[in-house]
N, C-alpha and C. Protein backbone atom coordinates (compact mmCIF):
# COMPACT_ATOMS: atom_id res chain seq x y z
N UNK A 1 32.20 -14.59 67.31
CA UNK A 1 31.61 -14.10 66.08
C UNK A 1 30.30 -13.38 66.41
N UNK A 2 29.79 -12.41 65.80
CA UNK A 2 28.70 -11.60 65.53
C UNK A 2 27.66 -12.62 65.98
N UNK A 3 26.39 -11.76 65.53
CA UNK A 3 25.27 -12.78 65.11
C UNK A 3 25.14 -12.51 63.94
N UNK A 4 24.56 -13.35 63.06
CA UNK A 4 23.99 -12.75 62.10
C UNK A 4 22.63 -13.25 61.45
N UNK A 5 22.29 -12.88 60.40
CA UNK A 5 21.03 -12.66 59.54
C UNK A 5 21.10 -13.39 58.70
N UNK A 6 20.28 -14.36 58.00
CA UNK A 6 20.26 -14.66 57.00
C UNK A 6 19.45 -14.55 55.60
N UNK A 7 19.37 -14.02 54.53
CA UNK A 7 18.36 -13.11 53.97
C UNK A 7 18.20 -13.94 52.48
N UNK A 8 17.36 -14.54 52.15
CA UNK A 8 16.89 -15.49 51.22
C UNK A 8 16.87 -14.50 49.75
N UNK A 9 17.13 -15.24 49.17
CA UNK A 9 16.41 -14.84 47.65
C UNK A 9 15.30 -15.17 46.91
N UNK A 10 14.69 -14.84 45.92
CA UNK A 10 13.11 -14.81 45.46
C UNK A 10 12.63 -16.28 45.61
N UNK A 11 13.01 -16.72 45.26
CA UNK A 11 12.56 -18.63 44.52
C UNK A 11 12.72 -19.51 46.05
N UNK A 12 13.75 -19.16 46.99
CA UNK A 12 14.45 -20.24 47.96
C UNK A 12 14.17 -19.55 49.36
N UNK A 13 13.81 -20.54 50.42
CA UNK A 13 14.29 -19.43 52.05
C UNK A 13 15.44 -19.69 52.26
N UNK A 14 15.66 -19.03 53.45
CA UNK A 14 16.97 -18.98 53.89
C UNK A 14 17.54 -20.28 54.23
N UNK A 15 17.14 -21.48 54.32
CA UNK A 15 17.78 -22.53 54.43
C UNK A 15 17.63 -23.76 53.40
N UNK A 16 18.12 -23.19 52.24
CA UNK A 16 18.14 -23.76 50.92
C UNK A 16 19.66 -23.51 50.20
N UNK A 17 20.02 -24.35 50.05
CA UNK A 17 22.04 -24.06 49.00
C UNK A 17 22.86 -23.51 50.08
N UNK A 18 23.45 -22.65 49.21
CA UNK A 18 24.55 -21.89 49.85
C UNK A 18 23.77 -21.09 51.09
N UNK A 19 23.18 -20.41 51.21
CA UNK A 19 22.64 -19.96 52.62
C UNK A 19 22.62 -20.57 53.93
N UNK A 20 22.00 -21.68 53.69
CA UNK A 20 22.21 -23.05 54.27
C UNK A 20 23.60 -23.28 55.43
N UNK A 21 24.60 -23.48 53.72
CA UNK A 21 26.01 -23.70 54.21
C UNK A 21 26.20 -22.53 55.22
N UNK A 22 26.55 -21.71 54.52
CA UNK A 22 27.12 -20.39 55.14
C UNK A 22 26.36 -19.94 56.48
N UNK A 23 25.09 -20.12 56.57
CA UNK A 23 24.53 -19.55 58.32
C UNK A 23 24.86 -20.92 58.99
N UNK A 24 25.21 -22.01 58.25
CA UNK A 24 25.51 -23.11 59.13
C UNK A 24 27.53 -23.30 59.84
N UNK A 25 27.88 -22.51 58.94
CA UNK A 25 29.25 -22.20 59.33
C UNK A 25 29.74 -21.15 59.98
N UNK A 26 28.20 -20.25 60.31
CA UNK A 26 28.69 -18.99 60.93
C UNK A 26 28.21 -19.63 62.28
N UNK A 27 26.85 -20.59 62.63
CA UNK A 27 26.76 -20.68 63.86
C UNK A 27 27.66 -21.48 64.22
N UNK A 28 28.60 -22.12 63.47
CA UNK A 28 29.86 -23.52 64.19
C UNK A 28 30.79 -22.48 64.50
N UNK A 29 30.79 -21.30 63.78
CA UNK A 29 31.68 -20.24 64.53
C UNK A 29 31.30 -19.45 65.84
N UNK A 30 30.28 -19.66 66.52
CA UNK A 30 29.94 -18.90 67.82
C UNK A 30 28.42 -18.23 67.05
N UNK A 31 27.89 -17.79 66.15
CA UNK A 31 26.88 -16.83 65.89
C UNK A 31 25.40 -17.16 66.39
N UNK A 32 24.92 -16.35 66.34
CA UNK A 32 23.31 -16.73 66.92
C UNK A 32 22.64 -16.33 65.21
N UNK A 33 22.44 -17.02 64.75
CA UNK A 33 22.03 -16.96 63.50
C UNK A 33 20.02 -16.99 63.25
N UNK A 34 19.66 -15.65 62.60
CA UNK A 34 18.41 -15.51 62.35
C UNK A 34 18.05 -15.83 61.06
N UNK A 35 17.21 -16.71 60.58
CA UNK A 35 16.91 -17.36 59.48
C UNK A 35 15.80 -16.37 58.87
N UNK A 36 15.84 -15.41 58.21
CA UNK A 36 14.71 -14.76 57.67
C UNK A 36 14.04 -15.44 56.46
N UNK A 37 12.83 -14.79 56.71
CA UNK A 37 11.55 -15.67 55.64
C UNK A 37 10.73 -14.05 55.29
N UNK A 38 10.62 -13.95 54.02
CA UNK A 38 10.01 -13.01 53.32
C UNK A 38 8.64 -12.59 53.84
N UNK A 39 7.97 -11.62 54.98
CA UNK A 39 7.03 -11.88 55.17
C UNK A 39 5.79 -11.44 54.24
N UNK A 40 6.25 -11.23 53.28
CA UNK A 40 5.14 -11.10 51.98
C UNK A 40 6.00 -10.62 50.44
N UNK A 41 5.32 -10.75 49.78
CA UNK A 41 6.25 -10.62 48.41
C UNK A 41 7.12 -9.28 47.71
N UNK A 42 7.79 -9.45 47.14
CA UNK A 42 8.31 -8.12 46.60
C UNK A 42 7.79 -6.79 46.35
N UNK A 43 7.86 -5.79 46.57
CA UNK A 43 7.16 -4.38 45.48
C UNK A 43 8.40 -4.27 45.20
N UNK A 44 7.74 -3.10 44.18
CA UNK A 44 8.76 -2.45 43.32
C UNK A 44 8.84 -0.88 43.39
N UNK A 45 9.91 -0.01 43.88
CA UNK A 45 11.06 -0.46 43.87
C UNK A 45 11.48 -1.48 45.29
N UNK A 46 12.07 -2.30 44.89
CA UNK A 46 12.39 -3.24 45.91
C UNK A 46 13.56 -2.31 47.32
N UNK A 47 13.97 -1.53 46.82
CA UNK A 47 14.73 -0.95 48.16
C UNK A 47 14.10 -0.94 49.28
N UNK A 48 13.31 0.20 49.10
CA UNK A 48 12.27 0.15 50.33
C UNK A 48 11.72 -1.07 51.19
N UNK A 49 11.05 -1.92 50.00
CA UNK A 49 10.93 -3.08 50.75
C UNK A 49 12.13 -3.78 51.58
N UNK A 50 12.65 -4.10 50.70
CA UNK A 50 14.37 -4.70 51.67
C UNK A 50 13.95 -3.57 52.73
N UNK A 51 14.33 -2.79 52.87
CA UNK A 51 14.70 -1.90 54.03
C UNK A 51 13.35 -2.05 55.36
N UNK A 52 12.11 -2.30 54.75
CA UNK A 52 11.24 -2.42 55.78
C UNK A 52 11.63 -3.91 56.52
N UNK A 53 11.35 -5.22 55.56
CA UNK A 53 12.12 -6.10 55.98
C UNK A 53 13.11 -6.43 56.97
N UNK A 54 14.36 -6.12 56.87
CA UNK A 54 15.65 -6.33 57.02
C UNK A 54 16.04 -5.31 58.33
N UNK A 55 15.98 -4.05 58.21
CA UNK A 55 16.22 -2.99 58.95
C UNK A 55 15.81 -3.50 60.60
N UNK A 56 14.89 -3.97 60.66
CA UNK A 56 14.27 -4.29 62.28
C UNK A 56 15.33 -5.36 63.10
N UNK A 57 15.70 -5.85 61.72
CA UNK A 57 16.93 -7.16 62.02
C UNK A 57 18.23 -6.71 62.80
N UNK A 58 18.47 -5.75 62.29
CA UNK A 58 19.71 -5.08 62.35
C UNK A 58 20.20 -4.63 63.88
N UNK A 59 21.49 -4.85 64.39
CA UNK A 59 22.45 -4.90 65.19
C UNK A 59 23.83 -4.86 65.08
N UNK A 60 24.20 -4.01 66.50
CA UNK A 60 25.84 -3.48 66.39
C UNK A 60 26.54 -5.07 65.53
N UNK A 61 27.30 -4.43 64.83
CA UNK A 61 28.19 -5.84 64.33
C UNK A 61 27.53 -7.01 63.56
N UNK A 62 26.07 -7.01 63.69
CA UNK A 62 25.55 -8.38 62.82
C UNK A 62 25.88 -8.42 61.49
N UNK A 63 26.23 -9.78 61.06
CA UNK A 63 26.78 -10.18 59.63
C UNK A 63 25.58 -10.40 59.11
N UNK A 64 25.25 -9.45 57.84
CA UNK A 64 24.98 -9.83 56.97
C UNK A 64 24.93 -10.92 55.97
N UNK A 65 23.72 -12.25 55.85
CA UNK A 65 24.74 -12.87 54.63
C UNK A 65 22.83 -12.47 53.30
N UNK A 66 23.95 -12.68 52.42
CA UNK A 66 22.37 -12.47 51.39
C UNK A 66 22.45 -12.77 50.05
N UNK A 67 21.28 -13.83 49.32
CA UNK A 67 21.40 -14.22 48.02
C UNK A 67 20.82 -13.77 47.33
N UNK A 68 21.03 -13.05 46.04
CA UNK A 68 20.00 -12.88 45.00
C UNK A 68 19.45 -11.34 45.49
N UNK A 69 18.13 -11.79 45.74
CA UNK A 69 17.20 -10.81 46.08
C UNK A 69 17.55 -10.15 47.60
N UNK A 70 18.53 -11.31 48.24
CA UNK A 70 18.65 -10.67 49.90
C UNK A 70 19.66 -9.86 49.60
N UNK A 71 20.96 -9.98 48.29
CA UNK A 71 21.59 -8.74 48.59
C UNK A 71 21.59 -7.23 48.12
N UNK A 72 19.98 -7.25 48.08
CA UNK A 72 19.51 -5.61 47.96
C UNK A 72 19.69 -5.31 49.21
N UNK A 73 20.07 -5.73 50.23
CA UNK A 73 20.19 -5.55 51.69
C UNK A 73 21.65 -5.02 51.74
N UNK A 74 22.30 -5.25 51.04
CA UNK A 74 24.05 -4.39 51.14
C UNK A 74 24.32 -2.76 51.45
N UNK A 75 23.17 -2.28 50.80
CA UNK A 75 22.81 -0.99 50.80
C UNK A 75 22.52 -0.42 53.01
N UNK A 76 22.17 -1.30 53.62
CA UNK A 76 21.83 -1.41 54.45
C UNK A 76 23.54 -1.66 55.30
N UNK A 77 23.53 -2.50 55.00
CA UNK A 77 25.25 -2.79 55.73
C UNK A 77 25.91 -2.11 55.70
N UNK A 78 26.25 -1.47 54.35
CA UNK A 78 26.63 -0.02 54.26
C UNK A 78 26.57 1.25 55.68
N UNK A 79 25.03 1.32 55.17
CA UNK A 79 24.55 2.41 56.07
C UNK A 79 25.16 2.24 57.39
N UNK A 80 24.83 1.25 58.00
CA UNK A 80 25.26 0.91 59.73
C UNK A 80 26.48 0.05 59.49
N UNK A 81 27.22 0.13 59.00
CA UNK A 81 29.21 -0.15 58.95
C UNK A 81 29.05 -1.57 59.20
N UNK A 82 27.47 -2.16 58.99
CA UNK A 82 28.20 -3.76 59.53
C UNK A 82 28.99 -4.91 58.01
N UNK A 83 29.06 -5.95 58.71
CA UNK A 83 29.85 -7.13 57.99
C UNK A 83 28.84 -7.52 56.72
């Protein structure tokens, strides 16, 4: 499996609920899993931000996972064909 990212939403980090589960079932699958933490708060429009964020993260094939606010980051997966 990939590695992948894990990308929090407003209220929770990445290792809170379902995020939790899911980067915890991607590393029982082989992944090297990166736990991201917001390094400062939202602007608006939030694209950009996601994109300053998130973008540095990014690698051939890395899975995406993202709640809420992390999946303004889809736009991004898009761009570079990943999961």
């Amino acid at each position: 499996m990939a590695d992948a990212v894990v990308i929090p939403g407003g209220a929770f980090g990445p290792g809170a609920g379902l995020l939790l589960y899911a980067g915890t079932v991607a590393e029982r699958l082989g992944a090297t899993v990166h736990w991201h933490w917001w390094s400062r708060p939202p602007t608006s429009p939030v694209g950009p931000w996601i994109t300053a964020e998130i973008e540095p993260l990014l690698g051939p094939g890395r899975l995406l996972i993202g709640k809420s606010l992390g999946t303004n980051a889809a736009h991004l997966a898009a761009d570079h064909d990943l999961p």
